[in-house]
Protein backbone atom coordinates (compact mmCIF):
# COMPACT_ATOMS: atom_id res chain seq x y z
CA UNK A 1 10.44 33.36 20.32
CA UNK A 2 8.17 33.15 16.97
CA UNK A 3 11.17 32.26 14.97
CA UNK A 4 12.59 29.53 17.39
CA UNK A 5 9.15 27.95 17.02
CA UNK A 6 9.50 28.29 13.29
CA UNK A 7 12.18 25.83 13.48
CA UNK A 8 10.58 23.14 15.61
CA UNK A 9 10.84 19.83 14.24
CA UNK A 10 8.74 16.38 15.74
CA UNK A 11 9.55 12.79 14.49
CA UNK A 12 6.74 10.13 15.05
CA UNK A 13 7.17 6.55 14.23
CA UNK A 14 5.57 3.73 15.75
CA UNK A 15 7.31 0.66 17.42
CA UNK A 16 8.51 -1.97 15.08
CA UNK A 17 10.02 -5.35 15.15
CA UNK A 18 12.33 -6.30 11.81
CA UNK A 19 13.54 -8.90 11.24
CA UNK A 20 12.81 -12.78 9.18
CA UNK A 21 9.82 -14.07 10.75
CA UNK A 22 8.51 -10.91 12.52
CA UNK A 23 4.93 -11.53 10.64
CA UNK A 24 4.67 -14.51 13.12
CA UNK A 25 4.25 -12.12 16.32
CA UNK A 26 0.98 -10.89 14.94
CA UNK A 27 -1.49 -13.18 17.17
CA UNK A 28 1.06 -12.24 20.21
CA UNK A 29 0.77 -8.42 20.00
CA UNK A 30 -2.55 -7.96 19.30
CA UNK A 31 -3.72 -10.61 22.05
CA UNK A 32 -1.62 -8.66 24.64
CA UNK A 33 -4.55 -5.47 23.77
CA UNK A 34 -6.80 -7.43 25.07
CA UNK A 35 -9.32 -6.97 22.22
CA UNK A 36 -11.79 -9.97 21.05
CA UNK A 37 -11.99 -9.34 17.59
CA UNK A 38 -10.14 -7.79 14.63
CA UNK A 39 -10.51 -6.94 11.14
CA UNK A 40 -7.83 -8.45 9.05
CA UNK A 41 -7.44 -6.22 5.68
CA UNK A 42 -5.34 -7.71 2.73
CA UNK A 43 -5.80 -8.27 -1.10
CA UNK A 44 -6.12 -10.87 -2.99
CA UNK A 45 -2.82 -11.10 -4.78
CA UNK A 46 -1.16 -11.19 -0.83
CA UNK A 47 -3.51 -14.05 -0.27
CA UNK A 48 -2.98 -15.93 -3.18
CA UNK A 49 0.97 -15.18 -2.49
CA UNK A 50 0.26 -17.31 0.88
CA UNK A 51 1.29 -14.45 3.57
CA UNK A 52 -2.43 -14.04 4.89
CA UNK A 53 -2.75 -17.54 6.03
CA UNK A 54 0.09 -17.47 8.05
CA UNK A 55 -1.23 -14.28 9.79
CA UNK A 56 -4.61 -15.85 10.30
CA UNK A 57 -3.14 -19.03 11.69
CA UNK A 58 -1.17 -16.57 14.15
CA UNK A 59 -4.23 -15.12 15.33
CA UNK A 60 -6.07 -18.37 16.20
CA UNK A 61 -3.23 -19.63 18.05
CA UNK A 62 -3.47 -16.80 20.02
CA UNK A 63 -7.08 -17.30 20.17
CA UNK A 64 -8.37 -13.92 18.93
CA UNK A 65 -11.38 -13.87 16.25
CA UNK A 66 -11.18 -11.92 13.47
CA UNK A 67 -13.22 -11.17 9.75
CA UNK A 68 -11.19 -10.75 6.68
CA UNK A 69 -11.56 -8.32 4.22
CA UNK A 70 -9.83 -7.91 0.67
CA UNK A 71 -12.27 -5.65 -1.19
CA UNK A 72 -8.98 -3.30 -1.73
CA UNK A 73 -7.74 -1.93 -5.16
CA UNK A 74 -4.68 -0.31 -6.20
CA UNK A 75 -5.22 3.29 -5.77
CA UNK A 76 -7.87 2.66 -2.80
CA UNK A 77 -11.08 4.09 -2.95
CA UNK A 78 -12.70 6.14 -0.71
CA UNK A 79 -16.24 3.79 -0.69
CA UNK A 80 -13.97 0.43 -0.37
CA UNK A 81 -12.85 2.54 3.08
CA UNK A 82 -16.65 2.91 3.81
CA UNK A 83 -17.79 -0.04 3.39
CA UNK A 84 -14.83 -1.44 5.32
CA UNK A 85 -15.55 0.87 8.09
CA UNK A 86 -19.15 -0.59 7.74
CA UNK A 87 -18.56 -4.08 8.06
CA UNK A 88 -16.09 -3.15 10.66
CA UNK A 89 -18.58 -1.97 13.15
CA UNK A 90 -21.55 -4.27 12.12
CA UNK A 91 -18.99 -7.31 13.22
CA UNK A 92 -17.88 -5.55 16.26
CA UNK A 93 -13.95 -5.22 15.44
CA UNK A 94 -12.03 -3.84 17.87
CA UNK A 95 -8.39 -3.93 15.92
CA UNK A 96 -7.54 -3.86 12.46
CA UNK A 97 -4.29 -6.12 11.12
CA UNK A 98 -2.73 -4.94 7.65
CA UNK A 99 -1.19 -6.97 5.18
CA UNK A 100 0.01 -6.33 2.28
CA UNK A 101 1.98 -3.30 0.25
CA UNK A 102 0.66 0.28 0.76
CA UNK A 103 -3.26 -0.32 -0.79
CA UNK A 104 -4.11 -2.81 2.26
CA UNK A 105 -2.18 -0.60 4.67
CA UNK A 106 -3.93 2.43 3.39
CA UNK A 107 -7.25 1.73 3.33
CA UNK A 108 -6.82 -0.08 6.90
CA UNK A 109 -6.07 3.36 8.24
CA UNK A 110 -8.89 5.09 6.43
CA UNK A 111 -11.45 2.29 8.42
CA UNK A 112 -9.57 2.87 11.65
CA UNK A 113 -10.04 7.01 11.60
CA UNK A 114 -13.70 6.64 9.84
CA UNK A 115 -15.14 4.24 12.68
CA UNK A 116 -13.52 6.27 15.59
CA UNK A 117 -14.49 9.43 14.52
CA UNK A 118 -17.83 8.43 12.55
CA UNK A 119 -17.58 10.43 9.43
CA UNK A 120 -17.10 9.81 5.60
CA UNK A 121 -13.02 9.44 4.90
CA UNK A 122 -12.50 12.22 2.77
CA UNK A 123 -13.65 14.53 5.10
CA UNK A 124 -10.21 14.33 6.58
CA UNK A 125 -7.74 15.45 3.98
CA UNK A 126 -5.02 17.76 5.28
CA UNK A 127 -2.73 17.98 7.80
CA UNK A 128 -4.07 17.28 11.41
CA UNK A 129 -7.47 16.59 10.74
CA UNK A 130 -8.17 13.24 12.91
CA UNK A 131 -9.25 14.29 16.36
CA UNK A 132 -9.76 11.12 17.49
CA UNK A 133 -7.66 8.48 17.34
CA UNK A 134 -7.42 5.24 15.30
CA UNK A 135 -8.74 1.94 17.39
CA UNK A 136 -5.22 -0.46 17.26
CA UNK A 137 -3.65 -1.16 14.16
CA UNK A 138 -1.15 -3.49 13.35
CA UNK A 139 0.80 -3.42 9.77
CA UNK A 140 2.48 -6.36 8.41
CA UNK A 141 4.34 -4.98 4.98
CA UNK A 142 4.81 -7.42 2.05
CA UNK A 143 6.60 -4.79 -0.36
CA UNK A 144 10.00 -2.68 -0.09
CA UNK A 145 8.62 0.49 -0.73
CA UNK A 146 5.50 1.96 0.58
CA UNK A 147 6.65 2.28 3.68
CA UNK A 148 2.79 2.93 4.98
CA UNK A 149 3.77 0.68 8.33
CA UNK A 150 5.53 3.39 9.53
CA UNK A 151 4.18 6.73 7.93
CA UNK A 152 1.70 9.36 9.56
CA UNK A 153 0.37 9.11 5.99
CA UNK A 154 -2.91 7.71 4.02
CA UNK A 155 -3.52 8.33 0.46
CA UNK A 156 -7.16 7.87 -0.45
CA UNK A 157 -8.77 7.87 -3.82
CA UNK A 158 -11.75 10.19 -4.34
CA UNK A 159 -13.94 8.40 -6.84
CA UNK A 160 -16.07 11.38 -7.81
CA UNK A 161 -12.96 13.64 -8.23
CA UNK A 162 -10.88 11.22 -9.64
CA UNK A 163 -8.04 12.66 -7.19
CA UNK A 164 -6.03 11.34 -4.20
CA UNK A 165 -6.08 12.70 -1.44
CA UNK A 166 -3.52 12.87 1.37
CA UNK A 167 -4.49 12.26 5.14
CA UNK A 168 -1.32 13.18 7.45
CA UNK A 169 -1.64 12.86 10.99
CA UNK A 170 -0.19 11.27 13.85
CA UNK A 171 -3.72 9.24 14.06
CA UNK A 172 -2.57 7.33 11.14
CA UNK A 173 0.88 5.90 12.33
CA UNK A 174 0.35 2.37 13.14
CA UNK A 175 0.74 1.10 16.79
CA UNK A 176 3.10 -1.77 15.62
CA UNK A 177 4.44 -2.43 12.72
CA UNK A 178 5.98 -6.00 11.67
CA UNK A 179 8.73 -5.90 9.11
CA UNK A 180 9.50 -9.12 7.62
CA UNK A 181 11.62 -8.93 4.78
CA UNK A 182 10.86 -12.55 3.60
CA UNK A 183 7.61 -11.33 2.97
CA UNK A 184 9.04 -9.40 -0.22
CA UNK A 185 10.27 -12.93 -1.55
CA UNK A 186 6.92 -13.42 -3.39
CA UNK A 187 7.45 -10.19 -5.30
CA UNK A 188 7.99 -10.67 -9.27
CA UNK A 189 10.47 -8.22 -11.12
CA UNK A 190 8.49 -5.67 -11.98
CA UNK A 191 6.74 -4.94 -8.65
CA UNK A 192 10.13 -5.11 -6.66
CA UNK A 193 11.73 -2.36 -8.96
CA UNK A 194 8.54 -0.40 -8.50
CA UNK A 195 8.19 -0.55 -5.05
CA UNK A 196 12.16 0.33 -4.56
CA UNK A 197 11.82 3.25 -6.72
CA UNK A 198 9.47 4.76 -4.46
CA UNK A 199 11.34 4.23 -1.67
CA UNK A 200 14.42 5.78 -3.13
CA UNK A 201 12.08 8.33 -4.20
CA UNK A 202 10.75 8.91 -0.88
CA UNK A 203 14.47 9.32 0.67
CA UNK A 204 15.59 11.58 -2.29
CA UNK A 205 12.49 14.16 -1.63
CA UNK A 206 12.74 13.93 2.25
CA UNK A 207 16.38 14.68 2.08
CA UNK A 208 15.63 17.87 -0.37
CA UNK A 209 12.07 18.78 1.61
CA UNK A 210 11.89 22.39 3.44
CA UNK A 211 10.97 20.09 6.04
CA UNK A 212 14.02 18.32 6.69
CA UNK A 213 16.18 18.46 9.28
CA UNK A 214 19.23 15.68 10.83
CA UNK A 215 17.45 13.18 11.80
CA UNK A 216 15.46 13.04 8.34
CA UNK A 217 18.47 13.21 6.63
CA UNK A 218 20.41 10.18 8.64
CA UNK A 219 17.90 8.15 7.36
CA UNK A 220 17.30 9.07 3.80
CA UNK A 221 20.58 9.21 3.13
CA UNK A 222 20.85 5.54 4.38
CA UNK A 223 18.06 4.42 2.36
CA UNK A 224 19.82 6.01 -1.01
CA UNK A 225 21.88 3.87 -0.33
CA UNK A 226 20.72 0.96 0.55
CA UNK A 227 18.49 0.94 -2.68
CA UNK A 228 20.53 1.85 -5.10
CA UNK A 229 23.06 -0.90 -3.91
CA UNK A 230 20.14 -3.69 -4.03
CA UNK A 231 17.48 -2.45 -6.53
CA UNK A 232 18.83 -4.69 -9.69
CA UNK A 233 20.36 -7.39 -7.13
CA UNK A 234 16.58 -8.06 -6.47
CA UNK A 235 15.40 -8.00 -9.45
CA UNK A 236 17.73 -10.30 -10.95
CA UNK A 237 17.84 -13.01 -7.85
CA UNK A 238 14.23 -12.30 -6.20
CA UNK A 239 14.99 -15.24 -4.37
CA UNK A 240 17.91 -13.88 -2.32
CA UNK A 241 17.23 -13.48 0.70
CA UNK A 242 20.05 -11.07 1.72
CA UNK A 243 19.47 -8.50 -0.86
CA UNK A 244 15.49 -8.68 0.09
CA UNK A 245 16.56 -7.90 3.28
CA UNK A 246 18.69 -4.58 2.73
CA UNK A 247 15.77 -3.50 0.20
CA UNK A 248 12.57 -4.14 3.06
CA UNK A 249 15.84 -1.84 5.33
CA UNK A 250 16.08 0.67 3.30
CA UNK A 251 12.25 0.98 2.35
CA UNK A 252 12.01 1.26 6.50
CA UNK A 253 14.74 4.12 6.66
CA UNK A 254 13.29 5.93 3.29
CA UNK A 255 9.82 5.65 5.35
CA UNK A 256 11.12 7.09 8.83
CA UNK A 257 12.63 9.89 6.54
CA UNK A 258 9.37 11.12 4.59
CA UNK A 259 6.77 10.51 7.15
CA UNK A 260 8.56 13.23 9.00
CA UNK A 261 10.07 15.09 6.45
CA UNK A 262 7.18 14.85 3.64
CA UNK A 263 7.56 14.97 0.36
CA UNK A 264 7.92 17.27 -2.97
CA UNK A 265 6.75 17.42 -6.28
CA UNK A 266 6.90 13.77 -7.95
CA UNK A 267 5.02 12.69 -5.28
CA UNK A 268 2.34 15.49 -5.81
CA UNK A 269 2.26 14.43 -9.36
CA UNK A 270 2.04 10.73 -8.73
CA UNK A 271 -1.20 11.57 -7.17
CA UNK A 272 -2.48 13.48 -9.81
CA UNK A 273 -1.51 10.96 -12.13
CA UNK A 274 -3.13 8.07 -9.77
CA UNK A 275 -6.09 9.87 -9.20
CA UNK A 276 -7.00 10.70 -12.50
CA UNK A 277 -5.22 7.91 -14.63
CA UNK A 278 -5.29 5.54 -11.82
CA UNK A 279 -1.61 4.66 -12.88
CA UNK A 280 0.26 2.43 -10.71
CA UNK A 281 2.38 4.66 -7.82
CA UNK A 282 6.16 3.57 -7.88
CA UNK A 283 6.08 3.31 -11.82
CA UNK A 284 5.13 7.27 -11.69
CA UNK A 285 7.66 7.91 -9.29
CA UNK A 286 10.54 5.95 -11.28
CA UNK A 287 9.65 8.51 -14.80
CA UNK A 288 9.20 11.27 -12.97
CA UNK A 289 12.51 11.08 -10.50
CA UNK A 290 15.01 12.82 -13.03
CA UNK A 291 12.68 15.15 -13.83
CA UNK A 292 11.81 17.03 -11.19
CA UNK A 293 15.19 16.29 -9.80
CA UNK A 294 16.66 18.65 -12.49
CA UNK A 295 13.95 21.25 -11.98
CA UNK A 296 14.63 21.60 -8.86
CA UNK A 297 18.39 20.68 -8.46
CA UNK A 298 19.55 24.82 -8.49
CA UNK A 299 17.37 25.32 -5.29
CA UNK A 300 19.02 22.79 -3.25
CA UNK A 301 22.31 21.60 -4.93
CA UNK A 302 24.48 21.01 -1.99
CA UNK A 303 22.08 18.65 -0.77
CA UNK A 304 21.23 17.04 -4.28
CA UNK A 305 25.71 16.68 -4.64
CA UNK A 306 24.95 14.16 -0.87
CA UNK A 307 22.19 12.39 -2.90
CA UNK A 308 24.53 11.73 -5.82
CA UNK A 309 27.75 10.58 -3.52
CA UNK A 310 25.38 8.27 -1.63
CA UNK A 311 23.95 6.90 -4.95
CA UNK A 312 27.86 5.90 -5.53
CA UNK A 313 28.49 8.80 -8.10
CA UNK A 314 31.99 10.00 -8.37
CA UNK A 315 31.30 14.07 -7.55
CA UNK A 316 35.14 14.87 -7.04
CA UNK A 317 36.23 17.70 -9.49
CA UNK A 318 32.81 17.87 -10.70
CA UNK A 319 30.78 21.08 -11.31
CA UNK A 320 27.51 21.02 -9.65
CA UNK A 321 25.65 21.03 -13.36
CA UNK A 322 27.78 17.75 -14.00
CA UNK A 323 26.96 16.48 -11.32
CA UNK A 324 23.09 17.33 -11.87
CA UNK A 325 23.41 15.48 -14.65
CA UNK A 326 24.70 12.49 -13.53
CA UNK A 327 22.73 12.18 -11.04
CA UNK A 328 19.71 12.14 -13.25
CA UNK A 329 21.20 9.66 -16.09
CA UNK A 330 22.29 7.48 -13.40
CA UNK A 331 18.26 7.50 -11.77
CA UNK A 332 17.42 7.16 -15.51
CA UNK A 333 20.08 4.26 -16.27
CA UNK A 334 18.38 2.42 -12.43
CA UNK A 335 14.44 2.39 -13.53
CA UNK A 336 15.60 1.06 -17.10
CA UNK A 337 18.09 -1.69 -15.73
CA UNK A 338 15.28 -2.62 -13.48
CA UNK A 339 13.05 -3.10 -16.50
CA UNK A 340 10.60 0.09 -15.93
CA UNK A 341 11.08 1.29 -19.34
CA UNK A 342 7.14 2.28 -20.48
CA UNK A 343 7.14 6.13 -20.56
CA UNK A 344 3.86 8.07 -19.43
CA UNK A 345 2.29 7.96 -23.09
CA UNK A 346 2.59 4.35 -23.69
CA UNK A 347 0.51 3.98 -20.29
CA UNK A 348 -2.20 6.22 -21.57
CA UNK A 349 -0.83 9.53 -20.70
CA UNK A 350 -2.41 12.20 -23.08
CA UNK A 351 -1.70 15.82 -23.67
CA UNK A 352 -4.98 17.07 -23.53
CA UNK A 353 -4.93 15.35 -19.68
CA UNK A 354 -1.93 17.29 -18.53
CA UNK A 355 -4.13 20.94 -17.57
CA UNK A 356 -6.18 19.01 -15.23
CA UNK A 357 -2.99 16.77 -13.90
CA UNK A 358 -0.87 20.20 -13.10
CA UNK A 359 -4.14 22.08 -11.06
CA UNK A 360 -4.34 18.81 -9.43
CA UNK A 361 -1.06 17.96 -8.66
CA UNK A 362 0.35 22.00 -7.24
CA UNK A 363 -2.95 21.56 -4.94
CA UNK A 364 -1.39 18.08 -3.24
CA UNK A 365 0.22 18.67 -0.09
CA UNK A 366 3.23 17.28 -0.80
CA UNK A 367 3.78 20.29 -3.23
CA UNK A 368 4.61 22.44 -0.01
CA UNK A 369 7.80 20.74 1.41
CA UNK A 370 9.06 20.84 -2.54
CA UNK A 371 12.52 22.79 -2.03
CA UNK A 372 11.47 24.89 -5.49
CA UNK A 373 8.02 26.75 -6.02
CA UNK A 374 6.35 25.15 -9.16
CA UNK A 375 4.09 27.09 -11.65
CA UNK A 376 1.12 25.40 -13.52
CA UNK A 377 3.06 25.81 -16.49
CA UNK A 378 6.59 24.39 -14.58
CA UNK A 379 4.05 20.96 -13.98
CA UNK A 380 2.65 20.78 -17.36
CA UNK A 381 6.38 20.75 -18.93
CA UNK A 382 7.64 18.04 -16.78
CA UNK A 383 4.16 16.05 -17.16
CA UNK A 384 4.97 16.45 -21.28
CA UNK A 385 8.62 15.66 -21.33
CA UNK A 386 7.11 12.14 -19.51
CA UNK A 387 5.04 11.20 -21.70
């Protein structure tokens, strides 16, 4: 009986409407809760992009009040939570309405689980540690690649530590969530191929994670996919509408994957590496991919020989260190075509950083679900062969 319940698996996702021009339902859905007032949380490059108006002007024709807040960073810190959570209660919000990429949607679930459960954000880092749940939230994305509107996950940064922490919990998955892939049409160049490369880095470690299971795998598999065959089609026509479309689809399947599957070790180092270096997320994930896809390749090569078929690599004939191989030039060859080509160093990456970055990083979460057990030392070589 123990080991059958060793091999229970649970999915959670909330609902979701997709689609070109699903932003516009906002004022609907949350008028249909029946609450008053809501807290509208964005930044101000989303605002300046023009997507928060529209969500505003939504929510007045549905005659709801709301507040807006953009005090939100990349990285989001654990006292811009607390003083949203603050201003939250001292206007009497009832709902909370995310837009933006995963720093809005982030620290909109860090105010939601601080004002229901009236203590300080980082107190819930871990797995399950929300008792009481979130008042409504609704996430409107405007990136391909965070995939926060449909993840059980928020990833806060601790000022004093100068560490992210994770927050996993069913608490955290958004009651709606309304994907608009015309929304990613204000994206430049460099953000799209950022945000995609942590999508497809999101379905690559789900598909690998000791967590995994089929329905996990249907979905990252499709969002491989889908990535690879749009990444540099966006970058090159961000206008096209079609291509932003399959990307904003396979950022949703990448997110259905990992926020059920979790992650593995370049996520566990992005943290580190956003925590302490407050480096920008999908950029970390793009160098670190190939890396930590050829450390751990040996431990799960079957599955890394799907990853590398659905990326569009010929495996036929191929031995599986070929095809390791491959498979990383060809993630290598993506993040350069799509114009990330600043390693670690030139970002301000420096050896005498990388002790700290390793302890941090094999203490994330995400570290667990990695399919191969990483030493200190295994971290700190992958961390210098970045820079």
């Amino acid at each position: 009986m123990a080991e059958d319940l060793m091999n229970l698996r649970k999915f959670v996702a909330p609902e979701f409407i997709y689609g070109p021009g699903a932003r516009s339902l906002a004022g609907n859905f949350i008028a249909r809760l029946g609450v008053n007032k809501v807290m509208v949380v964005s930044d101000p490059g989303v605002q300046k992009a023009g997507w928060v108006d529209g969500i505003l002007a939504s929510l007045s024709k549905a005659q709801v009040s709301y507040i807006y807040f953009d005090e939100v960073s990349p990285n989001p810190r654990d006292y811009q939570v607390m003083l949203g959570a603050e201003i939250y209660r001292r206007e009497h919000c009832e709902a909370i309405v995310a837009v933006g990429g995963g720093s809005p949607m982030d620290l909109a679930k860090g105010v939601g689980i601080v004002v229901s459960n009236n203590r300080h954000v980082l107190d819930f880092e871990g797995i399950d540690q929300v008792e009481i749940p979130s008042p409504p939230l609704v996430c409107i994305p405007t990136t391909a690649g965070s995939s926060a509107d449909v993840s059980q996950f928020a990833i806060i940064n601790d000022s004093k530590r100068k560490i992210k922490i994770a927050i996993v919990s069913k608490a955290v998955v958004p009651d709606m969530a309304l994907i608009d892939p015309e929304t990613t049409l204000s994206m430049d160049p460099e953000l799209t191929a950022a945000t995609a490369m942590d999508a497809l880095t999101h379905a690559v470690e789900a598909y690998v994670s000791r967590a995994a299971f089929s329905i996990t795998d249907t979905h990252a598999l499709q969002a491989i996919s889908l990535v690879r065959k749009n990444i540099l089609k966006s970058v090159k026509a961000p206008g096209n509408p079609e291509y932003r479309d399959k990307l904003m689809l396979g950022s949703l399947h990448a997110g259905l994957a990992f926020s059920n599957a979790i992650l593995g070790a370049v996520h566990a180092l992005a943290h580190s590496l956003g925590g302490l270096m407050d480096f920008p997320h999908g950029m970390c994930n793009a160098l670190l991919l190939s890396h930590v896809v050829r450390f751990n390749f040996d431990s799960s090569a079957d599955r890394y020989v799907d990853i590398a078929r659905a990326m569009g690599i010929q495996t036929s004939g191929l031995k599986k260190e070929h095809i390791r191989d491959s498979l990383c030039d060809e993630i290598v060859d993506l993040h350069f075509q799509a114009g990330l080509t600043r390693p670690l160093g030139e970002m301000g990456l420096k050896k005498e950083f990388i002790p700290e970055l390793a302890r941090n990083a094999l203490n994330d979460p995400c570290m667990l679900t990695n399919p191969k057990t990483m030493s200190e030392s295994d971290v700190q070589k992958i961390l210098l062969s970045s820079i």
